[in-house]
N, C-alpha and C. Protein backbone atom coordinates (compact mmCIF):
# COMPACT_ATOMS: atom_id res chain seq x y z
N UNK A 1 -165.64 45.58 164.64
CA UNK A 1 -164.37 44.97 164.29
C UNK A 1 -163.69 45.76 163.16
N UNK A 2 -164.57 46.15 161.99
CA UNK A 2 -163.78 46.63 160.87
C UNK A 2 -163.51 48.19 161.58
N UNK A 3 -164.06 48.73 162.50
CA UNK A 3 -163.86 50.28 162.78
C UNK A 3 -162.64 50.21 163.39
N UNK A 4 -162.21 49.42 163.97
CA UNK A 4 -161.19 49.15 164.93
C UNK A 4 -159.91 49.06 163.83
N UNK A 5 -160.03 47.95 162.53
CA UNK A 5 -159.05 47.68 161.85
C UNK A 5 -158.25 48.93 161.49
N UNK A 6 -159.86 49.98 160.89
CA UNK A 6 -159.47 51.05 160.27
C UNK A 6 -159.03 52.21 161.01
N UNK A 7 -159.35 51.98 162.26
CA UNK A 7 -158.73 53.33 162.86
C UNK A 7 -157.28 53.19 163.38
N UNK A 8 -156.69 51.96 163.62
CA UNK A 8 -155.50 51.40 163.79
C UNK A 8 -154.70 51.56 162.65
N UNK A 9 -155.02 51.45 161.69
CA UNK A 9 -154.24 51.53 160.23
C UNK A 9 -154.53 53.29 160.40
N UNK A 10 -155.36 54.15 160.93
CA UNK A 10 -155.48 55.54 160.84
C UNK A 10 -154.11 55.66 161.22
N UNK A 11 -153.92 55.30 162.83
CA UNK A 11 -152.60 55.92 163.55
C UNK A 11 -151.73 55.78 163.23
N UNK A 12 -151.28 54.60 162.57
CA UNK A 12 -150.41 53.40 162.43
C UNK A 12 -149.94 54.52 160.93
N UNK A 13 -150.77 54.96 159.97
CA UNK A 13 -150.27 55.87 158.97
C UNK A 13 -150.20 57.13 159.07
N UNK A 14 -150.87 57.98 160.26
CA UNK A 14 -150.15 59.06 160.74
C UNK A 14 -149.11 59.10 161.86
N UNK A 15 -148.70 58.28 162.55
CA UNK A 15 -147.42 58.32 163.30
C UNK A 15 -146.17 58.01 162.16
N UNK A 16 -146.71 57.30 161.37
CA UNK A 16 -145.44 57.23 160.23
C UNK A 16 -145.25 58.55 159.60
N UNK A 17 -146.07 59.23 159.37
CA UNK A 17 -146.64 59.90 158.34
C UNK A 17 -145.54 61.36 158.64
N UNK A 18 -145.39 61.59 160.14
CA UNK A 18 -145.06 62.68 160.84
C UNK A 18 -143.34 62.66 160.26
N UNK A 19 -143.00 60.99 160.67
CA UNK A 19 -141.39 61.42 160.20
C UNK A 19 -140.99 60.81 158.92
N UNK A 20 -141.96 60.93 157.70
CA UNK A 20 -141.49 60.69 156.59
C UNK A 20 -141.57 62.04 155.60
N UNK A 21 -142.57 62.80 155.84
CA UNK A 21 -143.18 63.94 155.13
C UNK A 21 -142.43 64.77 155.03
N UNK A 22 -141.51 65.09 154.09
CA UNK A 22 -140.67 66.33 154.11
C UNK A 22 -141.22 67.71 154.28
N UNK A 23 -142.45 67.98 154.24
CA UNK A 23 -143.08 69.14 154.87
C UNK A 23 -142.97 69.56 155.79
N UNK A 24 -143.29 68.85 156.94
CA UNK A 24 -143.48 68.98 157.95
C UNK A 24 -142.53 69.78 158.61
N UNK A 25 -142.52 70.18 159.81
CA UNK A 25 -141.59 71.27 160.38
C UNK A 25 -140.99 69.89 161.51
N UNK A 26 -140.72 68.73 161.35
CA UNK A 26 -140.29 68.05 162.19
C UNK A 26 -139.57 67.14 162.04
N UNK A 27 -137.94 67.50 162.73
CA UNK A 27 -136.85 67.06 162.71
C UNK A 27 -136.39 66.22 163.99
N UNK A 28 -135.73 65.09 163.49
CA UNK A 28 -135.55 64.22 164.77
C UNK A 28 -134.18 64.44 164.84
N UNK A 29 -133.37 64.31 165.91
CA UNK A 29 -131.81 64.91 166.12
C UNK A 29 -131.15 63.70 166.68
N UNK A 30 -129.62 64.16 166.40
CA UNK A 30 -129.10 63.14 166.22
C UNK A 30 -128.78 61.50 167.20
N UNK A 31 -129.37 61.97 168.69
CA UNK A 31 -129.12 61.37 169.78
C UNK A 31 -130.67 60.35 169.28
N UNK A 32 -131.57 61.23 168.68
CA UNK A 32 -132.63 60.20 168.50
C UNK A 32 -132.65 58.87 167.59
N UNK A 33 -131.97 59.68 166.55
CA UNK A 33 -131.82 58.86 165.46
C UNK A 33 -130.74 57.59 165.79
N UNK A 34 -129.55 57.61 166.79
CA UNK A 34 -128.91 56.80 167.34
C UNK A 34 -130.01 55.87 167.59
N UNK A 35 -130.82 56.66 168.78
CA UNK A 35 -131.55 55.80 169.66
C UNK A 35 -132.24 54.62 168.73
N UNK A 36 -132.97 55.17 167.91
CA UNK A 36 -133.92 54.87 166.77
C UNK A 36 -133.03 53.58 165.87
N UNK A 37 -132.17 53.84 165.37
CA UNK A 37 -130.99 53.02 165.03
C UNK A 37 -131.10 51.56 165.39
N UNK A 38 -131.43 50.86 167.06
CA UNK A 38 -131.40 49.89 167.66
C UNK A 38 -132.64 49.26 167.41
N UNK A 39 -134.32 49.95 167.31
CA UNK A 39 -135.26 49.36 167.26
C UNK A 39 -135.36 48.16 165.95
N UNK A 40 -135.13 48.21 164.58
CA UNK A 40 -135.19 47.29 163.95
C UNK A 40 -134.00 45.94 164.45
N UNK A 41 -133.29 45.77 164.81
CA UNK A 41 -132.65 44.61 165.43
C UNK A 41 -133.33 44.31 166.80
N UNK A 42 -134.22 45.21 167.36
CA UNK A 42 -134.18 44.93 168.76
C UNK A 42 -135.91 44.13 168.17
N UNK A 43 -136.71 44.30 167.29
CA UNK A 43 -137.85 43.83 166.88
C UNK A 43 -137.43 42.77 166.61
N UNK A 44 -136.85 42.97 165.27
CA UNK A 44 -135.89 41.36 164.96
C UNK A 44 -135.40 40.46 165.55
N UNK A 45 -135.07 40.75 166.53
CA UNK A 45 -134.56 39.63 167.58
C UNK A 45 -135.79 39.09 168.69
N UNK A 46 -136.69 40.01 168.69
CA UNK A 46 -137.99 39.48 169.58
C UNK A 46 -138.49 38.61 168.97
N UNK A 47 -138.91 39.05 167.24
CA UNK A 47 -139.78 37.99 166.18
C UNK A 47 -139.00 36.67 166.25
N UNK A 48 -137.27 36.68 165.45
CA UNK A 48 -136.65 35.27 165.93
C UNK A 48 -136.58 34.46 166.83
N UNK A 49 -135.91 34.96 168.01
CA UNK A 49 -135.69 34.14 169.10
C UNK A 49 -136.48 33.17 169.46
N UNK A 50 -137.67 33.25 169.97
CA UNK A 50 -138.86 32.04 169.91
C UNK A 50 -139.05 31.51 169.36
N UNK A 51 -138.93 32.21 167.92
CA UNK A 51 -138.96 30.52 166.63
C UNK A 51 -138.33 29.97 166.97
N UNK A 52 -136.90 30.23 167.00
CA UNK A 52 -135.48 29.16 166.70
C UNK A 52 -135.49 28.54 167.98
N UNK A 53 -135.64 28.71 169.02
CA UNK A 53 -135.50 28.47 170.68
C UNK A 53 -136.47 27.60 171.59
N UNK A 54 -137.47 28.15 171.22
CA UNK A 54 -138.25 27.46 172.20
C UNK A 54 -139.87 27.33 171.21
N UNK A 55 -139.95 25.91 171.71
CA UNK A 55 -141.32 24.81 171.24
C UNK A 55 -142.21 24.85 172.43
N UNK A 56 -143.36 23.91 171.84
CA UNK A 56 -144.39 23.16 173.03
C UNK A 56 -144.01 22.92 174.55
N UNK A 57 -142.82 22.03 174.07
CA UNK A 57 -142.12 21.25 175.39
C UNK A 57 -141.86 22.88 176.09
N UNK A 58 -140.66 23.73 175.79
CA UNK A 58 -140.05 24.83 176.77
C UNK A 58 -138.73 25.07 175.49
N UNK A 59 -137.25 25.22 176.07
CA UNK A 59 -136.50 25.59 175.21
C UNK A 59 -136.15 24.41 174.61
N UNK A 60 -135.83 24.51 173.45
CA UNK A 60 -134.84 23.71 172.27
C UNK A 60 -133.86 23.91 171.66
N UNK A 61 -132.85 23.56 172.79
CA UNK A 61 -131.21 23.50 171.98
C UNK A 61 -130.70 22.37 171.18
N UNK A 62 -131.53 21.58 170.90
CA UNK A 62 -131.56 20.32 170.56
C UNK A 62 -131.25 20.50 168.84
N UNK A 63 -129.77 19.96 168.26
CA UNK A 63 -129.27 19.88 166.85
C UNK A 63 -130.49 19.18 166.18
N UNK A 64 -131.31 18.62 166.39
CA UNK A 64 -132.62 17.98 165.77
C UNK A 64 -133.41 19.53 165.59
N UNK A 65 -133.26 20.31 166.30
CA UNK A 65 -134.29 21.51 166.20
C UNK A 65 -134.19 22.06 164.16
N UNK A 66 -134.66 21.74 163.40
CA UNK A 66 -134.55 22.40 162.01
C UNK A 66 -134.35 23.86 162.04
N UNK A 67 -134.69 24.61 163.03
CA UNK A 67 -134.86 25.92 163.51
C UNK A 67 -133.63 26.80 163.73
N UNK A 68 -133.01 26.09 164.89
CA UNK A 68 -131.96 26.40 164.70
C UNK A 68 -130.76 25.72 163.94
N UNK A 69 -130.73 24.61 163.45
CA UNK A 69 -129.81 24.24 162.43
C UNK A 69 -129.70 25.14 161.50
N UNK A 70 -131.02 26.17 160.71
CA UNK A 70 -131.15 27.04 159.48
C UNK A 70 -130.70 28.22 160.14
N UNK A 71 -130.57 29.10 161.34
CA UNK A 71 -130.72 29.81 162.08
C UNK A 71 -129.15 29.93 161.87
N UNK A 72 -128.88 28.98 162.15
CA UNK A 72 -126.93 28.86 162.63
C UNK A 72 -126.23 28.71 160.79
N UNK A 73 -127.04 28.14 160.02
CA UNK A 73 -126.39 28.63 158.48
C UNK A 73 -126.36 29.87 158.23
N UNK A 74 -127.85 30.15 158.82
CA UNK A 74 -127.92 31.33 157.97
C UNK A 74 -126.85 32.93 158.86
N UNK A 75 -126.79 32.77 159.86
CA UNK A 75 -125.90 33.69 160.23
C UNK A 75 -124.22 33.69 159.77
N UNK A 76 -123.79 32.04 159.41
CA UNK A 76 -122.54 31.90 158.66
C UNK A 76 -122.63 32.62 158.02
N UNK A 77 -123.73 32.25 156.55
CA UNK A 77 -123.80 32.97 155.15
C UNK A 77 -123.95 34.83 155.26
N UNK A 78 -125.04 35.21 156.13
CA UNK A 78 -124.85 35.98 156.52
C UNK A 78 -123.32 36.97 156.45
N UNK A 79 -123.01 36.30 157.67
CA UNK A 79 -121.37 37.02 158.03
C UNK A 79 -120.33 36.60 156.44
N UNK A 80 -120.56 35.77 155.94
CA UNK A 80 -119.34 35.31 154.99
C UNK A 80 -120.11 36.52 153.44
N UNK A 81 -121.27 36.25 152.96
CA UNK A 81 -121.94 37.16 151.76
C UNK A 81 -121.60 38.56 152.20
N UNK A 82 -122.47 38.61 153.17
CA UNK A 82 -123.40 40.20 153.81
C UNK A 82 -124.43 40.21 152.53
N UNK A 83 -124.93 38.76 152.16
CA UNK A 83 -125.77 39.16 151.03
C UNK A 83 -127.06 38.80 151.46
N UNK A 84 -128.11 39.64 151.76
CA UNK A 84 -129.58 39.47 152.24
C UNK A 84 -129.95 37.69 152.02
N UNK A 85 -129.87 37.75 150.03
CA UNK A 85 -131.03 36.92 149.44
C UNK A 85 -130.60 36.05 149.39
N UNK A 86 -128.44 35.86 149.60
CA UNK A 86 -127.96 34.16 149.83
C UNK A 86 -128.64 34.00 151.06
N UNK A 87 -128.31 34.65 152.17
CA UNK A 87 -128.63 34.59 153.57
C UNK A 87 -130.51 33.56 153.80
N UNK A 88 -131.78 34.39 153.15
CA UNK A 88 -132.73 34.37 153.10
C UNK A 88 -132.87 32.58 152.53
N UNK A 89 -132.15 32.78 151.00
CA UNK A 89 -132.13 31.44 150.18
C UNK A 89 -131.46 30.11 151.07
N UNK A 90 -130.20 30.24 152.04
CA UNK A 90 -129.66 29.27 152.56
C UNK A 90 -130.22 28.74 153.39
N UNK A 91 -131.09 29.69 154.07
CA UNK A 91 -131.98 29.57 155.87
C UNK A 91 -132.93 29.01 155.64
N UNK A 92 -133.49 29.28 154.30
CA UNK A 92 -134.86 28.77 153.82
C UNK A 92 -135.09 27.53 153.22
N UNK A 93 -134.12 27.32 152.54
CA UNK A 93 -133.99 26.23 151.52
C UNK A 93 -133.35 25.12 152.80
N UNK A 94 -132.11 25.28 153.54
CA UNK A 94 -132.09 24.35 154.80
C UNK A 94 -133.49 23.89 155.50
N UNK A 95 -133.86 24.65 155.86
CA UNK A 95 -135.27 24.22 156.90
C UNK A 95 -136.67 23.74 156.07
N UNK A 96 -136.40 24.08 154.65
CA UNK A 96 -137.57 23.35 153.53
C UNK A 96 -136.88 21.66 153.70
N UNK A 97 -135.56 21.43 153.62
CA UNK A 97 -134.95 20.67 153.40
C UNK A 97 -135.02 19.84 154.90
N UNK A 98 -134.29 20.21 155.58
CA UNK A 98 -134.68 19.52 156.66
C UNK A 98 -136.42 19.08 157.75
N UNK A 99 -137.58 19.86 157.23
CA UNK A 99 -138.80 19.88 157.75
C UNK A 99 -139.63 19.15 156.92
C-alpha cells in the first residue's frame, strides 16, 4: 500500500516537474497552452456539479437543496465582486447557515 502511495506521488511530481522547471529544454506552444487553458474549469465543474445536483434519491433541483441555494449565491457574488474570498465566504457561510 505505502509503495503504491509513493510511487504515485513519484509521477504525480515528475509529470509536474517537466513543465515547471525552467531548465528543461521543454516548451509547450501556444495551441497547447489554449488547450490547457480549459482543464481547470473543466475539473471544476466535474468536482461541483454532483455536489450541488444530485443526492441519494437521483437529481435535486429542489430550492430546499442547501447546495444549490449556496451554489446560486455564490455565482451572483462571484459575477458582482470577481472577489474569490467574498465568493468562498458567501457560499460557505449560506450553506453553514442553512445545513
Amino acid at each position: 500500500m505505502m509503495t503504491t502511495i509513493v510511487l504515485m506521488a513519484c509521477i504525480t511530481f515528475f509529470t509536474r516537474y517537466l513543465f515547471l522547471h525552467r531548465a528543461l529544454p521543454f516548451k509547450v506552444g501556444p495551441k497547447m497552452q489554449q488547450f490547457l487553458s480549459f482543464s481547470a474549469p473543466a475539473v471544476l465543474t466535474a468536482i461541483w456539479v454532483p455536489i450541488v445536483f444530485i443526492n441519494d434519491e437521483g437529481i435535486n433541483l429542489d430550492w430546499q437543496n442547501p447546495y444549490l441555494i449556496a451554489a446560486v449565491l455564490s455565482v451572483i457574488v462571484a459575477y458582482k465582486t470577481h472577489n474569490i474570498y467574498y465568493t468562498t465566504l458567501a457560499g460557505m457561510g449560506l450553506f453553514i447557515i442553512l445545513s
